[in-house]
Protein backbone atom coordinates (compact mmCIF):
# COMPACT_ATOMS: atom_id res chain seq x y z
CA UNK A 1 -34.11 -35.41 35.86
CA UNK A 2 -30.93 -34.05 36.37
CA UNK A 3 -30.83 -30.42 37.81
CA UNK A 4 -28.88 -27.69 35.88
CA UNK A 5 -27.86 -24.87 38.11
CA UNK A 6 -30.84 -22.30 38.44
CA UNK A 7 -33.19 -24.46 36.56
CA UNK A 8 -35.14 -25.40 39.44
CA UNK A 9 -35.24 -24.39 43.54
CA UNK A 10 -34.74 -21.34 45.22
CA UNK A 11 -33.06 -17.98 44.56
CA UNK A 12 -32.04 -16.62 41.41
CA UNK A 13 -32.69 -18.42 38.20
CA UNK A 14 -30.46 -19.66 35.01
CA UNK A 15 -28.64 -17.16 33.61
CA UNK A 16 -29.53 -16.72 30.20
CA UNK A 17 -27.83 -14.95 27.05
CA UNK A 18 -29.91 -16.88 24.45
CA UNK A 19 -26.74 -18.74 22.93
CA UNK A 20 -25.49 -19.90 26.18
CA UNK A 21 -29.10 -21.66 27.73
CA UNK A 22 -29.93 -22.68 24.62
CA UNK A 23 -26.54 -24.43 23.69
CA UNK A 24 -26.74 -26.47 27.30
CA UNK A 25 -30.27 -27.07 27.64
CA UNK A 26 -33.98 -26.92 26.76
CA UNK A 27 -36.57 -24.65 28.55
CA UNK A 28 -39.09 -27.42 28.41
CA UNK A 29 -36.97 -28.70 31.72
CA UNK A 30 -37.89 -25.97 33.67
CA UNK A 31 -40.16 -27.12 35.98
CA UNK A 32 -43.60 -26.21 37.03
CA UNK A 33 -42.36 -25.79 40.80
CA UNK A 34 -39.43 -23.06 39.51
CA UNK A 35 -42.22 -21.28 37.37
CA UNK A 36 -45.15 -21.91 40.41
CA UNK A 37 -42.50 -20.39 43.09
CA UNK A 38 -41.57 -17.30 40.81
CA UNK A 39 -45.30 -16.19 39.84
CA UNK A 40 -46.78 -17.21 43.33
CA UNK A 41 -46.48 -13.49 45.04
CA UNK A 42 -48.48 -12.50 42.00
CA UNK A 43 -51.19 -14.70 42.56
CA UNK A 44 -51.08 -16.45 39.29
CA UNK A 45 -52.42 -20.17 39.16
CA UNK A 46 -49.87 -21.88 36.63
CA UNK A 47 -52.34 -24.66 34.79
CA UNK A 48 -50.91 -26.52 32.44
CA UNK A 49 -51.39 -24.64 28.86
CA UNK A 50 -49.81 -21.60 31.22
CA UNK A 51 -46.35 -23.40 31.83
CA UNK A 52 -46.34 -24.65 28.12
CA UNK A 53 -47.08 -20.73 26.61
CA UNK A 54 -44.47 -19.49 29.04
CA UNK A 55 -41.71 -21.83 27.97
CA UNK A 56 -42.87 -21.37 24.29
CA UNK A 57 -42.60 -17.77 24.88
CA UNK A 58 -39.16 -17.43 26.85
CA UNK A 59 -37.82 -19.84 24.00
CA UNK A 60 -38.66 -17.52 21.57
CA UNK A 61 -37.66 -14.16 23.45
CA UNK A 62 -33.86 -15.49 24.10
CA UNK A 63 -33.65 -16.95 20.39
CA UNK A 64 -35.00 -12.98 19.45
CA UNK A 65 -32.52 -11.39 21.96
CA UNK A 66 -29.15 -12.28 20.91
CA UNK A 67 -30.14 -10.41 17.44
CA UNK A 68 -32.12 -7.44 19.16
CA UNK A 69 -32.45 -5.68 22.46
CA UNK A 70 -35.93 -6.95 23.52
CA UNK A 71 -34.53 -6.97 27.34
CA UNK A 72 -31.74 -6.43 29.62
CA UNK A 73 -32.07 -9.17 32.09
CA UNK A 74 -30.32 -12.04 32.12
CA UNK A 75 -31.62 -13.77 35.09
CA UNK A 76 -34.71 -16.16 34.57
CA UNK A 77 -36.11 -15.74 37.80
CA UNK A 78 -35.98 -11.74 37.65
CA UNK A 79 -37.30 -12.03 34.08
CA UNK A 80 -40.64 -14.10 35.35
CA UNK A 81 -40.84 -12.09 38.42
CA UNK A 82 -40.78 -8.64 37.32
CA UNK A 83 -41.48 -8.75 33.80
CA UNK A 84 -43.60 -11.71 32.82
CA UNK A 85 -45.02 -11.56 36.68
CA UNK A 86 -45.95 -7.87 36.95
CA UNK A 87 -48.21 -8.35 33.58
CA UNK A 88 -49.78 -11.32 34.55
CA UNK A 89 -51.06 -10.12 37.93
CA UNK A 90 -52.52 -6.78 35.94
CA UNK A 91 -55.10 -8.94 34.44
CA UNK A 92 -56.87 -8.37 37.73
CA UNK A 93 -57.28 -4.64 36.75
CA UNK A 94 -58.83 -4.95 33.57
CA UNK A 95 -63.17 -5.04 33.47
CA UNK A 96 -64.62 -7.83 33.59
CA UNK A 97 -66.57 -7.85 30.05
CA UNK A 98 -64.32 -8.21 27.43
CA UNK A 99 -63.37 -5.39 24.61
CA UNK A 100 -60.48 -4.04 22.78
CA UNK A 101 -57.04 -3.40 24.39
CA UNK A 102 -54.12 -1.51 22.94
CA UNK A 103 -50.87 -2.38 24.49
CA UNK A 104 -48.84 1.17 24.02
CA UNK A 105 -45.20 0.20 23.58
CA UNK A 106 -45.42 -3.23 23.78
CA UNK A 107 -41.35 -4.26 23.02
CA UNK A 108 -40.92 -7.66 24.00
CA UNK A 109 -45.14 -7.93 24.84
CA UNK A 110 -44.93 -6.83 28.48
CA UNK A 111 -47.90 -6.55 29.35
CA UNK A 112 -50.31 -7.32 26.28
CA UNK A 113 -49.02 -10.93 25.60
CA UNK A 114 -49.38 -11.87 29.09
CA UNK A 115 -52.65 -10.02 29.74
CA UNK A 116 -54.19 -11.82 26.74
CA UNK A 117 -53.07 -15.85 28.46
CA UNK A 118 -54.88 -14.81 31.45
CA UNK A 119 -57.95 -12.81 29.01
CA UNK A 120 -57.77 -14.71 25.96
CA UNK A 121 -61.58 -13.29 25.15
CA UNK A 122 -59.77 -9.81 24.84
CA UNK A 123 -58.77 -8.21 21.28
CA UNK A 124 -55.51 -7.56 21.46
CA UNK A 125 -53.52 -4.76 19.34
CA UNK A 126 -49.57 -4.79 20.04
CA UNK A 127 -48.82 -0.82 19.74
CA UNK A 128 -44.44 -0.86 18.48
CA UNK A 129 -42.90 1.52 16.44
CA UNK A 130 -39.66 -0.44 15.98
CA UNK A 131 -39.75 -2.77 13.03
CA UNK A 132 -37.69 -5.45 14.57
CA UNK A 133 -39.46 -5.60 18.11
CA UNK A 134 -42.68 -5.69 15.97
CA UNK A 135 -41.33 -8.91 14.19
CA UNK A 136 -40.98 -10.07 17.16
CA UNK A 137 -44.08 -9.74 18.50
CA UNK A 138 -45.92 -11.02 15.45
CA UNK A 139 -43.85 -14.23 15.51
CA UNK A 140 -44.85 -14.08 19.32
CA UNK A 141 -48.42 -14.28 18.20
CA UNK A 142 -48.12 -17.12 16.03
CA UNK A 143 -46.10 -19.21 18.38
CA UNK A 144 -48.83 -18.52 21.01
CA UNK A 145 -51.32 -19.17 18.94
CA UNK A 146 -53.67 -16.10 19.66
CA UNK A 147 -56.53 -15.13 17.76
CA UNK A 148 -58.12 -11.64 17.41
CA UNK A 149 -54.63 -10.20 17.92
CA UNK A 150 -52.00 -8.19 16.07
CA UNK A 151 -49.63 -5.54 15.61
CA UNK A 152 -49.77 -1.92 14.77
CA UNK A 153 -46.17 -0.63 13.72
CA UNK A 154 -46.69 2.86 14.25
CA UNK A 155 -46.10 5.81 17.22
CA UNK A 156 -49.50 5.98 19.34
CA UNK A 157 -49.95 9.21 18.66
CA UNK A 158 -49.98 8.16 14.54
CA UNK A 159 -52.48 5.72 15.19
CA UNK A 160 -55.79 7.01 12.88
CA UNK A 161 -59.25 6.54 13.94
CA UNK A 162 -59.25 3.99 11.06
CA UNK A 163 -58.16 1.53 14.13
CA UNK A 164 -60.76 0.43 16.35
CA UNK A 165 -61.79 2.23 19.01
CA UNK A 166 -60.07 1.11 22.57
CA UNK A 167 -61.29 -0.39 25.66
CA UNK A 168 -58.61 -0.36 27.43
CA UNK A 169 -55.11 1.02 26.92
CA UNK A 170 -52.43 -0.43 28.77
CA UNK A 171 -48.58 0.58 29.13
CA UNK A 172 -45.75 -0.03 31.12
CA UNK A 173 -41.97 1.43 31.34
CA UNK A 174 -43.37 3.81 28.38
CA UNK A 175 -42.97 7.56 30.05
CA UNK A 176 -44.61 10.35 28.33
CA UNK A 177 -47.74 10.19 30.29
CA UNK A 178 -48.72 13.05 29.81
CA UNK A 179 -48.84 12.71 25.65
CA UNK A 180 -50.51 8.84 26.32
CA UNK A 181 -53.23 10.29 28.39
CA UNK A 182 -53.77 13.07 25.92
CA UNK A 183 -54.16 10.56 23.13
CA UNK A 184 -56.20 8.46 25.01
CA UNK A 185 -58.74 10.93 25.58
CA UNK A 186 -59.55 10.28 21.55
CA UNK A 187 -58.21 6.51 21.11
CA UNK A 188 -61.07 5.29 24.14
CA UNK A 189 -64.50 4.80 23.92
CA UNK A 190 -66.37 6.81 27.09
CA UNK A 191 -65.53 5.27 30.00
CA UNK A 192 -62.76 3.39 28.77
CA UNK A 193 -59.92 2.76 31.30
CA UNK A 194 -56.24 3.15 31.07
CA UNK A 195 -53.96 0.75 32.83
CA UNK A 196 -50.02 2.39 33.54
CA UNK A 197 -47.61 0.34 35.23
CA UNK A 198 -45.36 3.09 36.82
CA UNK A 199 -43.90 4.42 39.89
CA UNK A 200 -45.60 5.54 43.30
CA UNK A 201 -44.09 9.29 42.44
CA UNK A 202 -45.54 8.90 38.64
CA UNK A 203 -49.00 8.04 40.31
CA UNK A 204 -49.55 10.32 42.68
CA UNK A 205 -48.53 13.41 39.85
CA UNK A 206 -50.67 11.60 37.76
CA UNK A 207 -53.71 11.44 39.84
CA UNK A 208 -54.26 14.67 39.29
CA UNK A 209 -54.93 14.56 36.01
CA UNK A 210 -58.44 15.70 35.05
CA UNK A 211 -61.24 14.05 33.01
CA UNK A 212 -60.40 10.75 34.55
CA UNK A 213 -61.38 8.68 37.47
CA UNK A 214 -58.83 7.52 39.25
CA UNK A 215 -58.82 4.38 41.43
CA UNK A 216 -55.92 3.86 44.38
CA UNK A 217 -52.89 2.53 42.84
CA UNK A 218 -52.54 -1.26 42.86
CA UNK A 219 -49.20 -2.03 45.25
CA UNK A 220 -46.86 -4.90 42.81
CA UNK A 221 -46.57 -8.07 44.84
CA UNK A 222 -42.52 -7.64 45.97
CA UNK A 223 -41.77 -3.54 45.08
CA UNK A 224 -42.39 -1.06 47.57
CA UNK A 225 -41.92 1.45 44.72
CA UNK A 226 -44.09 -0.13 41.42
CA UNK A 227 -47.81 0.14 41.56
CA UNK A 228 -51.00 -0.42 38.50
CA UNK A 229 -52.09 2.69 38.24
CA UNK A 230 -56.22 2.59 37.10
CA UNK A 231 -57.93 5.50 35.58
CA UNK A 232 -61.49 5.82 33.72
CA UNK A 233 -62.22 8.36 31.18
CA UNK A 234 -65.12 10.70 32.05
CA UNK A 235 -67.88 9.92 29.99
């Protein structure tokens, strides 16, 4: 197999604008080794059905991205490390019995997709208000083949208690804290757990928050300034 530059080895990875990795090559020729080195600080083992839902996935996200702005980076490598990497290793965070988890947010799926490979016995409800990211994500859910998942296109704080009641609510890069925390007072069952990837400043104002119990933040593999922040709602 020939090598295209930043398809495989160390360092940064293909650039990617959709058109342009797409016009010169196929991700199915990433290999497992690029994918195993990028996703090793987080601890993720890459089996086979892994590799082939990530490739599926990343396929689909640069086709989606030359129409919308479901992300910013255009570096492969960053994009598995700290988007597709920080989700995966959250999966660690969430209970052990399985439930109902909203993903508050969810854009381009980060984390809920990638919670749901490593927890496929989760319910999954992709919370996004904008139409077209919510296209997205649906088509993301058929191309990945999930069951017991879908998407709510509405704000979080519209969200009725006609929806089931939540498990676990999860966000990342989302702000407003304060309002998610407030709504999730209602949205979770007692002793249901929110998940918040945010900064170390975020989590320590955050912390003292009351009606929750709040575990020490969860350091991301590779950021001194990203943690998981873990909180339980008083029952």
């Amino acid at each position: 197999m020939n090598k295209q530059k930043g398809v495989s080895g160390r360092g940064r990875g293909p650039e990617f604008k959709g058109k342009s990795i797409l016009a010169n090559s196929k991700l199915n020729i990433i290999e497992n080794s690029f994918l195993e080195e990028a996703l090793s600080p987080f601890g993720v083992a890459l089996s086979t059905p892994l590799a082939d839902a990530l490739r599926r996935y990343l396929e689909l996200l640069l086709r989606w991205n030359q129409k919308i702005n479901l992300t910013a980076t255009s570096d492969l490598g960053e994009l598995l490390r700290r988007h597709i990497g920080e989700s995966l290793f959250g999966a660690r965070c969430l209970p052990e019995a399985s439930g109902t988890l909203y993903d508050i947010g969810s854009g381009a799926g980060f984390p809920g997709l990638f919670l749901k490979l490593q927890r496929p016995d989760w319910e999954l409800l992709l919370v996004e208000c904008d139409r077209r990211k919510a296209a997205f994500l649906s088509e993301a859910l058929r191309v990945l083949n999930f069951d017991r998942s879908r998407v709510v296109v509405e704000r979080f704080e519209s969200i009725s208690g006609a929806e089931k009641i939540a498990d676990v609510i999860v966000a990342r890069a989302l702000g407003r804290h304060a309002d998610l925390l407030k709504w999730a007072t209602v949205a979770l069952r007692p002793g249901g757990k929110v998940l918040l990837w945010i900064g170390n400043n975020d989590a320590e104002r955050l912390q003292e928050t009351g009606g929750w119990d709040w575990d020490a933040p969860a350091a991301v593999p590779g950021s001194d300034e990203r943690v998981i922040l873990s909180g339980t709602l008083h029952i």
